[in-house]
PDB file of N, CA and C in Angstrom:
ATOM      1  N   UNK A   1      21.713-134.673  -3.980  1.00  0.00           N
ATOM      2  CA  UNK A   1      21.362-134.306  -5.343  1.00  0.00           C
ATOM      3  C   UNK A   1      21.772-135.388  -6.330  1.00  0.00           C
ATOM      4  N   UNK A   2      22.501-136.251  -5.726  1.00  0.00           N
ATOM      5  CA  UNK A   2      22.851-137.346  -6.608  1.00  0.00           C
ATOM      6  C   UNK A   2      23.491-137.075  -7.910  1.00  0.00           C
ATOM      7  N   UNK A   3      24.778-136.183  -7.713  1.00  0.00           N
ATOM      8  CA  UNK A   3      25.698-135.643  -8.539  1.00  0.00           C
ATOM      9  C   UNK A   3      26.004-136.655  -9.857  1.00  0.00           C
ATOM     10  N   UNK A   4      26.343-137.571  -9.172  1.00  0.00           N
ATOM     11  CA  UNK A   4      26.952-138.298  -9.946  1.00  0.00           C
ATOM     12  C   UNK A   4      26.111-138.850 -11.283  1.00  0.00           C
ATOM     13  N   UNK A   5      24.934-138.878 -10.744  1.00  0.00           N
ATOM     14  CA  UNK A   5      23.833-138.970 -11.612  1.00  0.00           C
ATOM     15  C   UNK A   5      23.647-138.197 -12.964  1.00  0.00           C
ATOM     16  N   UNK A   6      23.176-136.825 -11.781  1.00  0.00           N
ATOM     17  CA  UNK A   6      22.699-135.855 -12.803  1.00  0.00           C
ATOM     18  C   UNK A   6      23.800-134.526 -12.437  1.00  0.00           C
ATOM     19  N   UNK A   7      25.066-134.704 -12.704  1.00  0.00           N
ATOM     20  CA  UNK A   7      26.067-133.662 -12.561  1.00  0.00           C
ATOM     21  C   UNK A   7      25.888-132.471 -12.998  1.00  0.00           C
ATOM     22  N   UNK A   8      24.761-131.915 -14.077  1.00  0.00           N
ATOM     23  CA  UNK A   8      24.300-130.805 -14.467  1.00  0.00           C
ATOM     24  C   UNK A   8      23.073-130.245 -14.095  1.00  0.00           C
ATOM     25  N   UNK A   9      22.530-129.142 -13.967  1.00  0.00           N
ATOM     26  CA  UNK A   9      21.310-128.635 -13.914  1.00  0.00           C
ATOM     27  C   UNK A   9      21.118-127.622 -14.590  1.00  0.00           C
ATOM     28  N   UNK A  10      20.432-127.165 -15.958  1.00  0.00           N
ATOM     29  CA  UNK A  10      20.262-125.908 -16.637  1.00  0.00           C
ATOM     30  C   UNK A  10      18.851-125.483 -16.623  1.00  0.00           C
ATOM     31  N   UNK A  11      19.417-124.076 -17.349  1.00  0.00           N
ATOM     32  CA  UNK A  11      17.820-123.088 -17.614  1.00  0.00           C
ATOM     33  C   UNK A  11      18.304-122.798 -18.621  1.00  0.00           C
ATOM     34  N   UNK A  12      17.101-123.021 -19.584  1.00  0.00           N
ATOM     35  CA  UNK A  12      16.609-122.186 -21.150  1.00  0.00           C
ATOM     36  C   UNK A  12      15.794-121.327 -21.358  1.00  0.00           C
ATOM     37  N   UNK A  13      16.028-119.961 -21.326  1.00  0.00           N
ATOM     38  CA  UNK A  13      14.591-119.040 -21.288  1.00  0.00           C
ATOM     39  C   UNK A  13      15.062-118.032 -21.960  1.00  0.00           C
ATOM     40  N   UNK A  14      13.832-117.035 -22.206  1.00  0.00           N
ATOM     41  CA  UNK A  14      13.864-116.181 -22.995  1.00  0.00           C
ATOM     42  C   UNK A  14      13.388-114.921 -21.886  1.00  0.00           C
ATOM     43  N   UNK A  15      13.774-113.681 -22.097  1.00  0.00           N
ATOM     44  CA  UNK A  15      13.204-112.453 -21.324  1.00  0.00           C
ATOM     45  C   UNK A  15      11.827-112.353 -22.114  1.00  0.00           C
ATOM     46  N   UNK A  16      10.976-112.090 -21.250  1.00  0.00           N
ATOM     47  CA  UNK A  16       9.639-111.598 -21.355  1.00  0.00           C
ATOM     48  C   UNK A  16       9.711-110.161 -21.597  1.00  0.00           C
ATOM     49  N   UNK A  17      10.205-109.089 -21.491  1.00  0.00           N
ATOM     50  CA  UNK A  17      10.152-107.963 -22.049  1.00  0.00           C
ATOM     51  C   UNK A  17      10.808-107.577 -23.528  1.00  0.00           C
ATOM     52  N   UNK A  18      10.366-106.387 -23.935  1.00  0.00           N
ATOM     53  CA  UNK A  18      11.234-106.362 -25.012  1.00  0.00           C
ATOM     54  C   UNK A  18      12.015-105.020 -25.004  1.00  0.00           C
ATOM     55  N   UNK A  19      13.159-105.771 -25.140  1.00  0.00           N
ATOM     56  CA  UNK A  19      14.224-104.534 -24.546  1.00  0.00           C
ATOM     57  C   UNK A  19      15.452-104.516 -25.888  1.00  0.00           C
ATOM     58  N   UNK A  20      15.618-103.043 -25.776  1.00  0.00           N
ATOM     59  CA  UNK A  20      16.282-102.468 -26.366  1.00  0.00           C
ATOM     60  C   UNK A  20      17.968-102.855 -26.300  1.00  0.00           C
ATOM     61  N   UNK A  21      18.388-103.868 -26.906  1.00  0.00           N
ATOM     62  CA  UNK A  21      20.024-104.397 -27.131  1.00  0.00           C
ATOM     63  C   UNK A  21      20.300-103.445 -27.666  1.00  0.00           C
ATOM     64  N   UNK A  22      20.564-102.245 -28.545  1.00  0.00           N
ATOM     65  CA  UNK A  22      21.791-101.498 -28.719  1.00  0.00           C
ATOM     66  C   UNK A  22      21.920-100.161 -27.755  1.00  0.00           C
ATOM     67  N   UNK A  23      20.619 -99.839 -27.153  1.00  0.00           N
ATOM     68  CA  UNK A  23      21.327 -98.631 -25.578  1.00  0.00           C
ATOM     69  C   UNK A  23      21.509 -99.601 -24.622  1.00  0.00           C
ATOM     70  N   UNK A  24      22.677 -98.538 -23.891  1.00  0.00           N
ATOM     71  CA  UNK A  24      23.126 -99.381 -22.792  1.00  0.00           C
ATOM     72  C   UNK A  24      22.009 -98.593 -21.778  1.00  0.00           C
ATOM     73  N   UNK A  25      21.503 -99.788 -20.630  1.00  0.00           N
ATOM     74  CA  UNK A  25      20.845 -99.291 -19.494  1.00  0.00           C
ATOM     75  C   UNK A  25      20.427-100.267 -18.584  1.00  0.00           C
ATOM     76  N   UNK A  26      20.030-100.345 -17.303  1.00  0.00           N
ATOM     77  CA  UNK A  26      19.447-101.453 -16.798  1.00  0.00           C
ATOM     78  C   UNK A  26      17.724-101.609 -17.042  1.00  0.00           C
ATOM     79  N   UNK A  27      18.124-102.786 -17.108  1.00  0.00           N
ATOM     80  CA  UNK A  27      16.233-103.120 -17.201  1.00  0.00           C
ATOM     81  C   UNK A  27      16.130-104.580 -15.895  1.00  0.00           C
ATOM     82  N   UNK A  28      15.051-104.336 -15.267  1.00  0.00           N
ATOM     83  CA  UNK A  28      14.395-105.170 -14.165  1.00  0.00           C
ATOM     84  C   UNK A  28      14.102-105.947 -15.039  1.00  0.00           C
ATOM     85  N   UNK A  29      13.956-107.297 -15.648  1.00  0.00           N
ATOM     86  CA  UNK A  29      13.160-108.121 -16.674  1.00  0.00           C
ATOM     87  C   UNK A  29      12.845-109.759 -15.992  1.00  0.00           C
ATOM     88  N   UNK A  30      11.844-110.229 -16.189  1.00  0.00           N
ATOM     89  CA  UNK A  30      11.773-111.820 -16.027  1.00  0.00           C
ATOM     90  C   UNK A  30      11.986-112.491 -17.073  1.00  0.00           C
ATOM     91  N   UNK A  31      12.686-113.526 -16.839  1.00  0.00           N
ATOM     92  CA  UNK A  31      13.080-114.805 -17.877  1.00  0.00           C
ATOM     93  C   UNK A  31      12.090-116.040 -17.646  1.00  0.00           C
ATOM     94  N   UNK A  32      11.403-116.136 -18.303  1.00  0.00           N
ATOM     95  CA  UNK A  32      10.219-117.654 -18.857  1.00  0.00           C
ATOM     96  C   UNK A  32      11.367-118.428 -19.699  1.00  0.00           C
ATOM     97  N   UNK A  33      11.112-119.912 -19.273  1.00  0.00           N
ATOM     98  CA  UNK A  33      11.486-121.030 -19.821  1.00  0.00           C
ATOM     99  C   UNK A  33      11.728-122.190 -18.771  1.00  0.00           C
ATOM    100  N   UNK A  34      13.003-122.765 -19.322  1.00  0.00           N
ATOM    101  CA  UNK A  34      12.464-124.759 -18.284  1.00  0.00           C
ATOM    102  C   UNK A  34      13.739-124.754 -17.458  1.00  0.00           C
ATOM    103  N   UNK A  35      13.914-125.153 -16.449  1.00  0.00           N
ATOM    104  CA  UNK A  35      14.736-125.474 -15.613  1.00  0.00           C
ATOM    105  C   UNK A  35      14.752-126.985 -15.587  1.00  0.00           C
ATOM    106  N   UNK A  36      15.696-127.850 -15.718  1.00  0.00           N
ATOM    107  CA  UNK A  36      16.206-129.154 -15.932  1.00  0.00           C
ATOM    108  C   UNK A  36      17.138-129.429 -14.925  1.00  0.00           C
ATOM    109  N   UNK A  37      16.411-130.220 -13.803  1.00  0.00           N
ATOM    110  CA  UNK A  37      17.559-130.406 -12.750  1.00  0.00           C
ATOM    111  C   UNK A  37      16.875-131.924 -12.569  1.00  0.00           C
ATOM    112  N   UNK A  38      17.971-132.364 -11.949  1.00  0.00           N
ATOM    113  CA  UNK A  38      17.570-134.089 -11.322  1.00  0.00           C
ATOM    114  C   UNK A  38      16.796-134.720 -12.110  1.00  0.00           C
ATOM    115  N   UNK A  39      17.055-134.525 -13.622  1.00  0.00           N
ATOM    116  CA  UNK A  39      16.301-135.303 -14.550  1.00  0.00           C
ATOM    117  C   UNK A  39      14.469-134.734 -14.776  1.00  0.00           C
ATOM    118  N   UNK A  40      14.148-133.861 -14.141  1.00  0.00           N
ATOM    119  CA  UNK A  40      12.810-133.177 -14.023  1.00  0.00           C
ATOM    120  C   UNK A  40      12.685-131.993 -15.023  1.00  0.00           C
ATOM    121  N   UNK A  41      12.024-131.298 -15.368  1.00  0.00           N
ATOM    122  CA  UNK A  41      11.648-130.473 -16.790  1.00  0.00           C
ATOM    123  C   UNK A  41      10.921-129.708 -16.282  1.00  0.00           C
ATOM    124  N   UNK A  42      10.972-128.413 -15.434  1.00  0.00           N
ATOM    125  CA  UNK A  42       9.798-128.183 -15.298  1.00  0.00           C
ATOM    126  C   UNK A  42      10.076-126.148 -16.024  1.00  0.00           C
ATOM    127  N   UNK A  43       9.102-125.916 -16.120  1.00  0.00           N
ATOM    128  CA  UNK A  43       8.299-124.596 -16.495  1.00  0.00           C
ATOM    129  C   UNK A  43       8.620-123.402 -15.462  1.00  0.00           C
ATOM    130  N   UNK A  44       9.664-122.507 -15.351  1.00  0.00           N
ATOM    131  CA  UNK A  44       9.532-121.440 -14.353  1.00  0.00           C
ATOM    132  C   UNK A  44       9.864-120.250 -14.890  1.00  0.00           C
ATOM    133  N   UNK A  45       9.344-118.927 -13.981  1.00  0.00           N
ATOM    134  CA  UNK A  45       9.732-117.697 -14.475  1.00  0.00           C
ATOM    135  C   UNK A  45      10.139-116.951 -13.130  1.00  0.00           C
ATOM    136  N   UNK A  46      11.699-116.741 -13.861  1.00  0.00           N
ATOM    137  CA  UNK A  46      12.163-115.778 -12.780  1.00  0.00           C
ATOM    138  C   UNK A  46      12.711-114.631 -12.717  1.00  0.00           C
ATOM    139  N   UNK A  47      12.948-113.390 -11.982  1.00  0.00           N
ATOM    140  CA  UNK A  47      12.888-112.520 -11.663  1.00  0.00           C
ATOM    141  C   UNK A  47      15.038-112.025 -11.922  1.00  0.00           C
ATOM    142  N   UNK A  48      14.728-110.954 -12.612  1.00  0.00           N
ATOM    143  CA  UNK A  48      16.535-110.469 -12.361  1.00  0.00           C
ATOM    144  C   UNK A  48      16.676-109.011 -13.318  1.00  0.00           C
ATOM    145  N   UNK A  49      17.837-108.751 -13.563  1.00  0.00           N
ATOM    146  CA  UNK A  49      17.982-107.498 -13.568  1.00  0.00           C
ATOM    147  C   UNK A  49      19.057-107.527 -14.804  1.00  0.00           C
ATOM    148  N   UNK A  50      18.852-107.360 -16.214  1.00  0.00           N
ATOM    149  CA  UNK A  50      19.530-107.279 -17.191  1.00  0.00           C
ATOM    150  C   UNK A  50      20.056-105.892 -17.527  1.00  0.00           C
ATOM    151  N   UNK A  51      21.663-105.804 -17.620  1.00  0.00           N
ATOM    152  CA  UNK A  51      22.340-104.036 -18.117  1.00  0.00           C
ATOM    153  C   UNK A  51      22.862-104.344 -19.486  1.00  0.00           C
ATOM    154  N   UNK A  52      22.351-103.290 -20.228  1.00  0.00           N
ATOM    155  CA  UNK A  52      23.248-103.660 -21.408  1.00  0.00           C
ATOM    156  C   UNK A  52      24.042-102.716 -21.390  1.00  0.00           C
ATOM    157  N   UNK A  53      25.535-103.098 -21.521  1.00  0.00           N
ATOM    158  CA  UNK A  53      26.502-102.266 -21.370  1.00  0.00           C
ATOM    159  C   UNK A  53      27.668-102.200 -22.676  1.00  0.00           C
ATOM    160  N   UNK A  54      27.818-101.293 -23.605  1.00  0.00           N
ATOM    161  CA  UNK A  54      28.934-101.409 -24.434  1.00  0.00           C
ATOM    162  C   UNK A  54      29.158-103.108 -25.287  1.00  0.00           C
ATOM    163  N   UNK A  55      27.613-103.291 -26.023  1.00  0.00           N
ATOM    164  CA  UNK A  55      27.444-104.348 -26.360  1.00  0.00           C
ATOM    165  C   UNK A  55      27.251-105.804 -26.138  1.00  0.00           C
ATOM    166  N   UNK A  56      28.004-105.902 -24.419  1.00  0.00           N
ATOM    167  CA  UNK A  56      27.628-106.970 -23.614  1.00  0.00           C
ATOM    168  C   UNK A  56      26.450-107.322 -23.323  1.00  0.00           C
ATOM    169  N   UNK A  57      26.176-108.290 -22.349  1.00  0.00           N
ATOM    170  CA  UNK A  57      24.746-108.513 -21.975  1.00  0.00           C
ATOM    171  C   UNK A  57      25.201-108.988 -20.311  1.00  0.00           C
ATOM    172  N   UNK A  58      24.391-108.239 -19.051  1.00  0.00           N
ATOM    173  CA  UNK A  58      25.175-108.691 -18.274  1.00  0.00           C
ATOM    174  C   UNK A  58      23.752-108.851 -17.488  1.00  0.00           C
ATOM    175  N   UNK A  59      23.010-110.744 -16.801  1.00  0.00           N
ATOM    176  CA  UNK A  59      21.971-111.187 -16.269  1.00  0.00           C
ATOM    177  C   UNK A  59      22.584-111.300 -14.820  1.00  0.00           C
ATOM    178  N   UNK A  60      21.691-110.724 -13.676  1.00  0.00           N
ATOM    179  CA  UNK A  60      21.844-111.074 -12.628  1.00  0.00           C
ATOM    180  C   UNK A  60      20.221-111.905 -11.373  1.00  0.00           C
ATOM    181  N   UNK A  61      20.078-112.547 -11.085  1.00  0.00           N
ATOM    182  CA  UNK A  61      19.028-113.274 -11.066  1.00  0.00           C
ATOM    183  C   UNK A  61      19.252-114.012  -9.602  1.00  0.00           C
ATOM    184  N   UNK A  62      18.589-113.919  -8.490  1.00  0.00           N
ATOM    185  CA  UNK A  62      18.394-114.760  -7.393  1.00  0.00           C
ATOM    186  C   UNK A  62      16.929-115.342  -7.007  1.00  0.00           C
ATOM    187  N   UNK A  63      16.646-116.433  -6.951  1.00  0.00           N
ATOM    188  CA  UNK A  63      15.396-117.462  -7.091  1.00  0.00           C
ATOM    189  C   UNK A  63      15.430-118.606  -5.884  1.00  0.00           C
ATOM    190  N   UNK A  64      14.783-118.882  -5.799  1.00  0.00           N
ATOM    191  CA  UNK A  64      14.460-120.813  -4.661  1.00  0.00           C
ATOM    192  C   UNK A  64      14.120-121.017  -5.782  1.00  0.00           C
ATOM    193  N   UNK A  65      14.643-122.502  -5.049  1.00  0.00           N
ATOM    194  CA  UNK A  65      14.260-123.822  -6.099  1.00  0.00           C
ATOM    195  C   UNK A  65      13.702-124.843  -4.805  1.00  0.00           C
ATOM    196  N   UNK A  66      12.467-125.337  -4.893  1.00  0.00           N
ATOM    197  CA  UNK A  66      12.097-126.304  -4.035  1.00  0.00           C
ATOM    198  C   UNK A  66      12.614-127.419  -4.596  1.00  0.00           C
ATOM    199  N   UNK A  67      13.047-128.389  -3.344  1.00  0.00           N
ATOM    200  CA  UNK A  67      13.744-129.768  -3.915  1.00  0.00           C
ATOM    201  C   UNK A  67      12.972-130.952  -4.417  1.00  0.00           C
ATOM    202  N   UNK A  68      11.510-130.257  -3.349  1.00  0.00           N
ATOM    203  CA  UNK A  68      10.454-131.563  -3.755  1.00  0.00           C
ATOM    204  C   UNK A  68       9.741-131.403  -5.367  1.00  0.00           C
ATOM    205  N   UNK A  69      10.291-130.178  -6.171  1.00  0.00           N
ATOM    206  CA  UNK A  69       9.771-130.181  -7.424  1.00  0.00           C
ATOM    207  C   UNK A  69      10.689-130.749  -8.493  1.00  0.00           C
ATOM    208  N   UNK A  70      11.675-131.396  -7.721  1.00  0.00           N
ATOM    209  CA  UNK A  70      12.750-131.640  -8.691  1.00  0.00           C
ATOM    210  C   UNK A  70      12.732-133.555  -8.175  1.00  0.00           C
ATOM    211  N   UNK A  71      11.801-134.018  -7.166  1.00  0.00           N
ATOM    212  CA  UNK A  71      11.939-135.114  -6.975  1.00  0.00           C
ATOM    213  C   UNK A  71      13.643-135.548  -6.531  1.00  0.00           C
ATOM    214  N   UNK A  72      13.709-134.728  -5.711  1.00  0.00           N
ATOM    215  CA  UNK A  72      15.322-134.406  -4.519  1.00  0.00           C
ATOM    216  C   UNK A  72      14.590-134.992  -3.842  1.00  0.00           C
ATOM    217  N   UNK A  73      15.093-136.181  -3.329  1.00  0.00           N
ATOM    218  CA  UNK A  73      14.712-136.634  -1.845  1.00  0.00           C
ATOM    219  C   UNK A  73      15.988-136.618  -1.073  1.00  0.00           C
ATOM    220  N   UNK A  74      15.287-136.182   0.301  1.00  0.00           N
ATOM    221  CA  UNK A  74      16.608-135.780   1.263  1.00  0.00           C
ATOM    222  C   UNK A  74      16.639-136.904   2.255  1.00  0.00           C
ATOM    223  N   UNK A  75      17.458-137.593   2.654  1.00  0.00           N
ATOM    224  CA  UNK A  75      17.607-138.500   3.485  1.00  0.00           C
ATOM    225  C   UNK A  75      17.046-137.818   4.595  1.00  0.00           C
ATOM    226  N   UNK A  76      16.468-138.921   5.136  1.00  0.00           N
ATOM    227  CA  UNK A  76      15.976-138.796   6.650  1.00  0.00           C
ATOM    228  C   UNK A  76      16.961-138.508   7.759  1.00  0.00           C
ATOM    229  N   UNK A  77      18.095-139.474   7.651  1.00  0.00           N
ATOM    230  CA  UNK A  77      19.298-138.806   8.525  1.00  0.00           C
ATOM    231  C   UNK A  77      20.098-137.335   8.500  1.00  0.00           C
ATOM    232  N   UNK A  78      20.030-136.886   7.147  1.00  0.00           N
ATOM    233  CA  UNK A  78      19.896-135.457   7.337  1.00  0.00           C
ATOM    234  C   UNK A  78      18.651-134.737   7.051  1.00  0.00           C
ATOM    235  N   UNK A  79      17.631-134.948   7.217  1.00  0.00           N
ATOM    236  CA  UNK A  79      16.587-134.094   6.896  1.00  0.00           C
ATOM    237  C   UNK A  79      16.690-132.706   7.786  1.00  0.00           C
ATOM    238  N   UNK A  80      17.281-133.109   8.984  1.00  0.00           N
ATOM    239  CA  UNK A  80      17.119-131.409   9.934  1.00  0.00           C
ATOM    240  C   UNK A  80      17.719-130.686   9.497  1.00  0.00           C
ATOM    241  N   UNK A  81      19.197-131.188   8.882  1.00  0.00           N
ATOM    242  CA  UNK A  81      20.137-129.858   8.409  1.00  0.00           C
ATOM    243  C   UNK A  81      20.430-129.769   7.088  1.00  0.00           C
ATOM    244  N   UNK A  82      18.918-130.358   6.114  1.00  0.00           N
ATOM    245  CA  UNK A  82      18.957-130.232   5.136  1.00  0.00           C
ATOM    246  C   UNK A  82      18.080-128.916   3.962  1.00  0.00           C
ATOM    247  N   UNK A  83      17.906-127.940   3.429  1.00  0.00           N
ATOM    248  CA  UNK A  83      16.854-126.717   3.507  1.00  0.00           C
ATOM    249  C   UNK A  83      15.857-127.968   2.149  1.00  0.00           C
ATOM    250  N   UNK A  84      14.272-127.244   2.272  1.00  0.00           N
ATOM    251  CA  UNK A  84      13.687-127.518   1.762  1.00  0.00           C
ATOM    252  C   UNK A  84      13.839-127.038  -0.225  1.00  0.00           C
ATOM    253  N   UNK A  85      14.580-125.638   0.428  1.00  0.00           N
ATOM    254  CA  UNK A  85      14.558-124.597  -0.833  1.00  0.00           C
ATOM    255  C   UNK A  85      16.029-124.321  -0.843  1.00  0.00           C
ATOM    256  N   UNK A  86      16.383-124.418  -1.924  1.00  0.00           N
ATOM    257  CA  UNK A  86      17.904-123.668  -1.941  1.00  0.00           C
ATOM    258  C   UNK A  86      17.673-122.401  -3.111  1.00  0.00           C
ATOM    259  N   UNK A  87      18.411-121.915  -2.221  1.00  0.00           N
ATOM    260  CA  UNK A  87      18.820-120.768  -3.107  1.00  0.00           C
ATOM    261  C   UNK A  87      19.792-120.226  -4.335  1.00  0.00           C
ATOM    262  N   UNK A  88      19.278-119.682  -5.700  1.00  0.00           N
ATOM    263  CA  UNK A  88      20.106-119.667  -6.609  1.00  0.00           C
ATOM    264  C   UNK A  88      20.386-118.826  -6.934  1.00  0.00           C
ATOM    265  N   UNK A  89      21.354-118.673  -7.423  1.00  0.00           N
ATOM    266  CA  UNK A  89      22.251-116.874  -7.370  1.00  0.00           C
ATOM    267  C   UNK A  89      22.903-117.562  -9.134  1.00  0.00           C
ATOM    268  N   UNK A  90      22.170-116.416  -9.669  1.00  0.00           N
ATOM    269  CA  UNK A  90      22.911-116.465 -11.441  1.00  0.00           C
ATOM    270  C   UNK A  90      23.615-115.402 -12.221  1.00  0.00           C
ATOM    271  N   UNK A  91      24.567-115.248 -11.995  1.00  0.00           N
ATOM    272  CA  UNK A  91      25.370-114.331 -12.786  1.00  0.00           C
ATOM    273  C   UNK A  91      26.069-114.618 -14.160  1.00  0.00           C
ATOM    274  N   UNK A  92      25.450-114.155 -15.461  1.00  0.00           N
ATOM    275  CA  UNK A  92      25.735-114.318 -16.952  1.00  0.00           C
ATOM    276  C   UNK A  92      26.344-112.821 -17.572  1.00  0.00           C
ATOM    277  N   UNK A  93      27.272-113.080 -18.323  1.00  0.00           N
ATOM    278  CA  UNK A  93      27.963-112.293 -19.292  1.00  0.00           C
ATOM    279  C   UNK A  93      27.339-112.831 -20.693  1.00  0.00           C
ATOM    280  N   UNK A  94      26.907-111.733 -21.277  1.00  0.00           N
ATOM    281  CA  UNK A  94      26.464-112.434 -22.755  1.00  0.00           C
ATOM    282  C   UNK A  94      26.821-111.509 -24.065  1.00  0.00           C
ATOM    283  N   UNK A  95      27.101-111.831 -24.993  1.00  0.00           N
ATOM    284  CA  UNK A  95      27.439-111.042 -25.909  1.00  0.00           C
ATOM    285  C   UNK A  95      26.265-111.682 -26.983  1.00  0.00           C
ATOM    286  N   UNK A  96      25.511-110.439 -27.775  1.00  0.00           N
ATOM    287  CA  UNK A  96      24.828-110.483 -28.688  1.00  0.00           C
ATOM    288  C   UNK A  96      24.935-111.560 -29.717  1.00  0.00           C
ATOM    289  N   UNK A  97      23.595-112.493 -29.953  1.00  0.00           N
ATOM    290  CA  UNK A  97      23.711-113.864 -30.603  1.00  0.00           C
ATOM    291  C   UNK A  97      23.451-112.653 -32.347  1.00  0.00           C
ATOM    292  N   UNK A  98      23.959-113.411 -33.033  1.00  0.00           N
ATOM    293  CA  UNK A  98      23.597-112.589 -34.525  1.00  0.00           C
ATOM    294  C   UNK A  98      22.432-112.873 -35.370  1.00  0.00           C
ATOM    295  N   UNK A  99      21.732-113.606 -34.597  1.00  0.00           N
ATOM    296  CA  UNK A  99      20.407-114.037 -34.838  1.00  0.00           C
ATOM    297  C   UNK A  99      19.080-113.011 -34.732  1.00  0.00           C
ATOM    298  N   UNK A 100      17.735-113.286 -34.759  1.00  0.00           N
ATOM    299  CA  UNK A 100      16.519-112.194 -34.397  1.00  0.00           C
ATOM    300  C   UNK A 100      17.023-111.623 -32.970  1.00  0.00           C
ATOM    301  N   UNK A 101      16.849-110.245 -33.295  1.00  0.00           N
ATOM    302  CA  UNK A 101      16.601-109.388 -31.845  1.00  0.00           C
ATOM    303  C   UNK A 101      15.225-109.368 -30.934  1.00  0.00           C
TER     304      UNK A 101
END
């Protein structure tokens, strides 16, 4: 991944549904926006499960990320025990921005 490089990888997105911040409850929701890894920008929407609980905000979210969309090249000497897709597991605590709902 060439850490040293690009030591970060983020997501900026917004939920596609419109859900109710002051009851607490779970909602199934997808998040649209950009994933920024290995210097690449790209456009994804993924799948997770937002509770609002006693004013918190609590995102739970598991996704692949293909490496060849991020221009990850995997060495040939490990290519066998290297996965094409890794898997991402996102767990966020959020407390209400005071901005538009």
């Amino acid at each position: 991944m060439e850490t040293t490089k690009y030591p970060y990888s983020t997501f900026t997105g917004k939920v596609d549904q419109k859900i109710d911040y002051t009851k607490d409850g779970v909602n199934q929701v997808t998040v649209t926006g950009t994933m920024d890894m290995h210097g690449i920008k790209k456009s994804i929407t993924i799948p997770g499960t937002l509770t609002v609980q006693n004013g918190l905000l609590f995102l739970k979210s598991n996704f692949n990320i293909k490496l060849a969309d991020y221009n990850v090249k995997i060495p040939s000497v490990l290519g066998s025990n290297i996965a094409e897709q890794v898997a991402v597991t996102v767990t966020a605590t959020m407390k209400q921005f005071g901005g538009k709902k």
